[in-house]
N, C-alpha and C. Protein backbone atom coordinates (compact mmCIF):
# COMPACT_ATOMS: atom_id res chain seq x y z
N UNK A 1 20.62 78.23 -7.49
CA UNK A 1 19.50 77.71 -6.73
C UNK A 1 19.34 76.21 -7.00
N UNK A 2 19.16 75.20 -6.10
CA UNK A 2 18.18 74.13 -6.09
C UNK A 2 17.61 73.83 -5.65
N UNK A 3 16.59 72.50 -5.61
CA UNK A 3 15.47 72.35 -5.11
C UNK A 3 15.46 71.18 -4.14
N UNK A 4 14.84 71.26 -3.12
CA UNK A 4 14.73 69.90 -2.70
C UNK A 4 13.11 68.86 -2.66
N UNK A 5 14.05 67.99 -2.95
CA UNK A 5 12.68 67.17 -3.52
C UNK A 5 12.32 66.04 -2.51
N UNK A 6 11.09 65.70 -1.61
CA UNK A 6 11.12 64.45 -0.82
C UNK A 6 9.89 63.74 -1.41
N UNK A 7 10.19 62.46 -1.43
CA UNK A 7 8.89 61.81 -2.04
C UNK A 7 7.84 61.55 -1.13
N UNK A 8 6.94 61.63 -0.94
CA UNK A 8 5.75 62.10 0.30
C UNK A 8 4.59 60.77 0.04
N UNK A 9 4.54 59.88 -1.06
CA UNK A 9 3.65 58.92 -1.17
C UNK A 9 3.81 57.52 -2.11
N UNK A 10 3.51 57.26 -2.03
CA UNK A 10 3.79 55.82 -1.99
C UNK A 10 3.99 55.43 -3.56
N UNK A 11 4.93 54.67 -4.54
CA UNK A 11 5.15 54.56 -6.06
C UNK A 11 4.57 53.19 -6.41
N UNK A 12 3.66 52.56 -5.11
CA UNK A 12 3.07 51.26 -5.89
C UNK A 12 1.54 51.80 -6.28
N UNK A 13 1.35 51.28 -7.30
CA UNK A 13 0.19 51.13 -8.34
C UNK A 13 0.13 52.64 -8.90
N UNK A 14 0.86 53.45 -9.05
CA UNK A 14 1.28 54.43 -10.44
C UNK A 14 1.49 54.01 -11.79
N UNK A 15 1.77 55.07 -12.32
CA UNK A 15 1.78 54.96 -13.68
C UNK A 15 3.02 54.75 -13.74
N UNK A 16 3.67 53.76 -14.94
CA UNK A 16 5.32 53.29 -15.08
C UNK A 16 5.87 54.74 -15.60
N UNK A 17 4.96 56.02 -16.40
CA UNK A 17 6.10 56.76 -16.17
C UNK A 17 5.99 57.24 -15.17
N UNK A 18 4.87 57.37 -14.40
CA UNK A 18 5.43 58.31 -13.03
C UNK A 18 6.40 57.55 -12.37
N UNK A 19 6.52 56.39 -12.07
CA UNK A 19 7.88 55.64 -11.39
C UNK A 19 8.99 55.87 -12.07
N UNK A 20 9.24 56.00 -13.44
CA UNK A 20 10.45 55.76 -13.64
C UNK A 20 10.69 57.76 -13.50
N UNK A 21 10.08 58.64 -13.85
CA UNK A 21 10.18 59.66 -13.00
C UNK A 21 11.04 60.10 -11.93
N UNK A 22 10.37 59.21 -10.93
CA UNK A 22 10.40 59.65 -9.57
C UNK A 22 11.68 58.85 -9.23
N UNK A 23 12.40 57.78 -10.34
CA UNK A 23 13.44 57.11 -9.57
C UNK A 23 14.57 58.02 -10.35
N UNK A 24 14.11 58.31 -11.83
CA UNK A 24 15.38 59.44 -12.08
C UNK A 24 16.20 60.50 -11.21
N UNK A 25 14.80 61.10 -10.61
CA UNK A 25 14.83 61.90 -9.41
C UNK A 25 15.90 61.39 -8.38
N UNK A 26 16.51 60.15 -8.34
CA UNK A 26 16.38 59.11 -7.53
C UNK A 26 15.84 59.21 -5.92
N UNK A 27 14.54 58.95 -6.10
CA UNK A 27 13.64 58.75 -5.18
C UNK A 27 12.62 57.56 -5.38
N UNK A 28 13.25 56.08 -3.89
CA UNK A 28 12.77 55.02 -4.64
C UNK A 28 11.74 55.11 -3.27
N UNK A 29 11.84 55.26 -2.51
CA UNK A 29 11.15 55.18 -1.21
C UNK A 29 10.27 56.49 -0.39
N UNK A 30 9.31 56.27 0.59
CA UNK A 30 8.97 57.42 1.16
C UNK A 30 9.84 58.07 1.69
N UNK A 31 9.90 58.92 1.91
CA UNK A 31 10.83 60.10 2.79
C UNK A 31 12.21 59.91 2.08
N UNK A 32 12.84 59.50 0.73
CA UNK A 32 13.83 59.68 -0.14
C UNK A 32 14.01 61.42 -0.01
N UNK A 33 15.37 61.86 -0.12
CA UNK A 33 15.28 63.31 -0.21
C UNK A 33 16.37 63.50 -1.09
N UNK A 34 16.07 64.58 -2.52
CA UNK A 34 17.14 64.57 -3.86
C UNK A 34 17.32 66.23 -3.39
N UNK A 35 18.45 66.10 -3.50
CA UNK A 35 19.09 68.13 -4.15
C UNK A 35 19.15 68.02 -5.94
N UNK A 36 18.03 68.58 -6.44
CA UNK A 36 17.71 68.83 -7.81
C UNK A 36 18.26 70.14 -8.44
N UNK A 37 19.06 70.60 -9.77
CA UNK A 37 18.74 71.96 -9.68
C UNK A 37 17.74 72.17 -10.70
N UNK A 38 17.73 73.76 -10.37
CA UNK A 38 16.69 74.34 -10.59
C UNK A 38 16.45 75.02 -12.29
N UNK A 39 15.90 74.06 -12.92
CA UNK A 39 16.15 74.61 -14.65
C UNK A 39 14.31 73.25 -15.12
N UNK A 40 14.46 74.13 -16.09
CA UNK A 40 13.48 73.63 -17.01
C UNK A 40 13.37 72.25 -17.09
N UNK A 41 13.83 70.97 -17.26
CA UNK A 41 13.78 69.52 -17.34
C UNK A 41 13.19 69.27 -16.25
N UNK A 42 13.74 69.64 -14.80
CA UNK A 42 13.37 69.48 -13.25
C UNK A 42 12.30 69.79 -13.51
N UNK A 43 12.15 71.14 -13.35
CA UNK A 43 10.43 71.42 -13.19
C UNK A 43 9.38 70.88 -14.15
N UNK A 44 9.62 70.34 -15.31
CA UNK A 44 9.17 69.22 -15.83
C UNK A 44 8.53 67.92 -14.82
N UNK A 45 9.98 67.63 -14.72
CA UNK A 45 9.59 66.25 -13.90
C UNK A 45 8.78 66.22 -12.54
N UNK A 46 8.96 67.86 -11.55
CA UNK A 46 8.08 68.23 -10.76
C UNK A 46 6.84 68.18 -11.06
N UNK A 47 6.62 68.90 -11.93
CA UNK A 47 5.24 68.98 -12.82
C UNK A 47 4.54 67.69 -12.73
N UNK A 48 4.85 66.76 -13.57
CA UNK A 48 4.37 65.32 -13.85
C UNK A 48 4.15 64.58 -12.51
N UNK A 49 4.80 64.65 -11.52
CA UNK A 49 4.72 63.82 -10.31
C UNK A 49 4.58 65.04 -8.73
N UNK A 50 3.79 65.97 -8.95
CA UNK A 50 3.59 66.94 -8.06
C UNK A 50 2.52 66.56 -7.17
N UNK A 51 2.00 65.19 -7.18
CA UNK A 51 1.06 64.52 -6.02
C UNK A 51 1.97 63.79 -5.25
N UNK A 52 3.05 63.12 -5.50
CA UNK A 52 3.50 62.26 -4.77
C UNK A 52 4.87 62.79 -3.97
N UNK A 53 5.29 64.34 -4.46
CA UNK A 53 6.15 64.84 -4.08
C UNK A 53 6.30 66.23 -3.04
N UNK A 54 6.76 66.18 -1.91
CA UNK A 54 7.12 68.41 -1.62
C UNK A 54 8.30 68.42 -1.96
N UNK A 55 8.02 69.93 -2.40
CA UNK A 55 9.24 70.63 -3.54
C UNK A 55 9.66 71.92 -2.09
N UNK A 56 11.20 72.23 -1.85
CA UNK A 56 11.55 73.30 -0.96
C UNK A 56 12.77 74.09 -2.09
N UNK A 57 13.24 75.35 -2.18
CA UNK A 57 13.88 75.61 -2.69
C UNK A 57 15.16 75.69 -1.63
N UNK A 58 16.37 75.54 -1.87
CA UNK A 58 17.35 75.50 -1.07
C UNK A 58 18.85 76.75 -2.32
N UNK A 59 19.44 77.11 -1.03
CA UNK A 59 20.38 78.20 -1.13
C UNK A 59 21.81 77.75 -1.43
């Protein structure tokens, strides 16, 4: 399984870790879209930045 990740809002005036987060992800822009898989660290990083992101699971 993985996940797909699109970044849905905007990374100016966040917190520096939520940016550096969301670029690990590498997602630097709106509508960025990552194939993540699906394990414990990810859903971590989902976790922490789950306002600025939709999460889809993919097959």
């Amino acid at each position: 399984m993985s996940l797909k990740v699109t970044l849905t809002k905007s990374l100016i005036g966040r917190k520096a870790s939520h940016i550096a987060t969301a670029k690990s992800m590498k997602l630097f822009k709106i509508g960025d879209v990552s194939i993540q898989p699906d394990n414990a660290p990810t859903k971590g990083k989902i976790a922490e930045i789950s306002y600025l992101i939709e999460v889809e699971e993919v097959k």
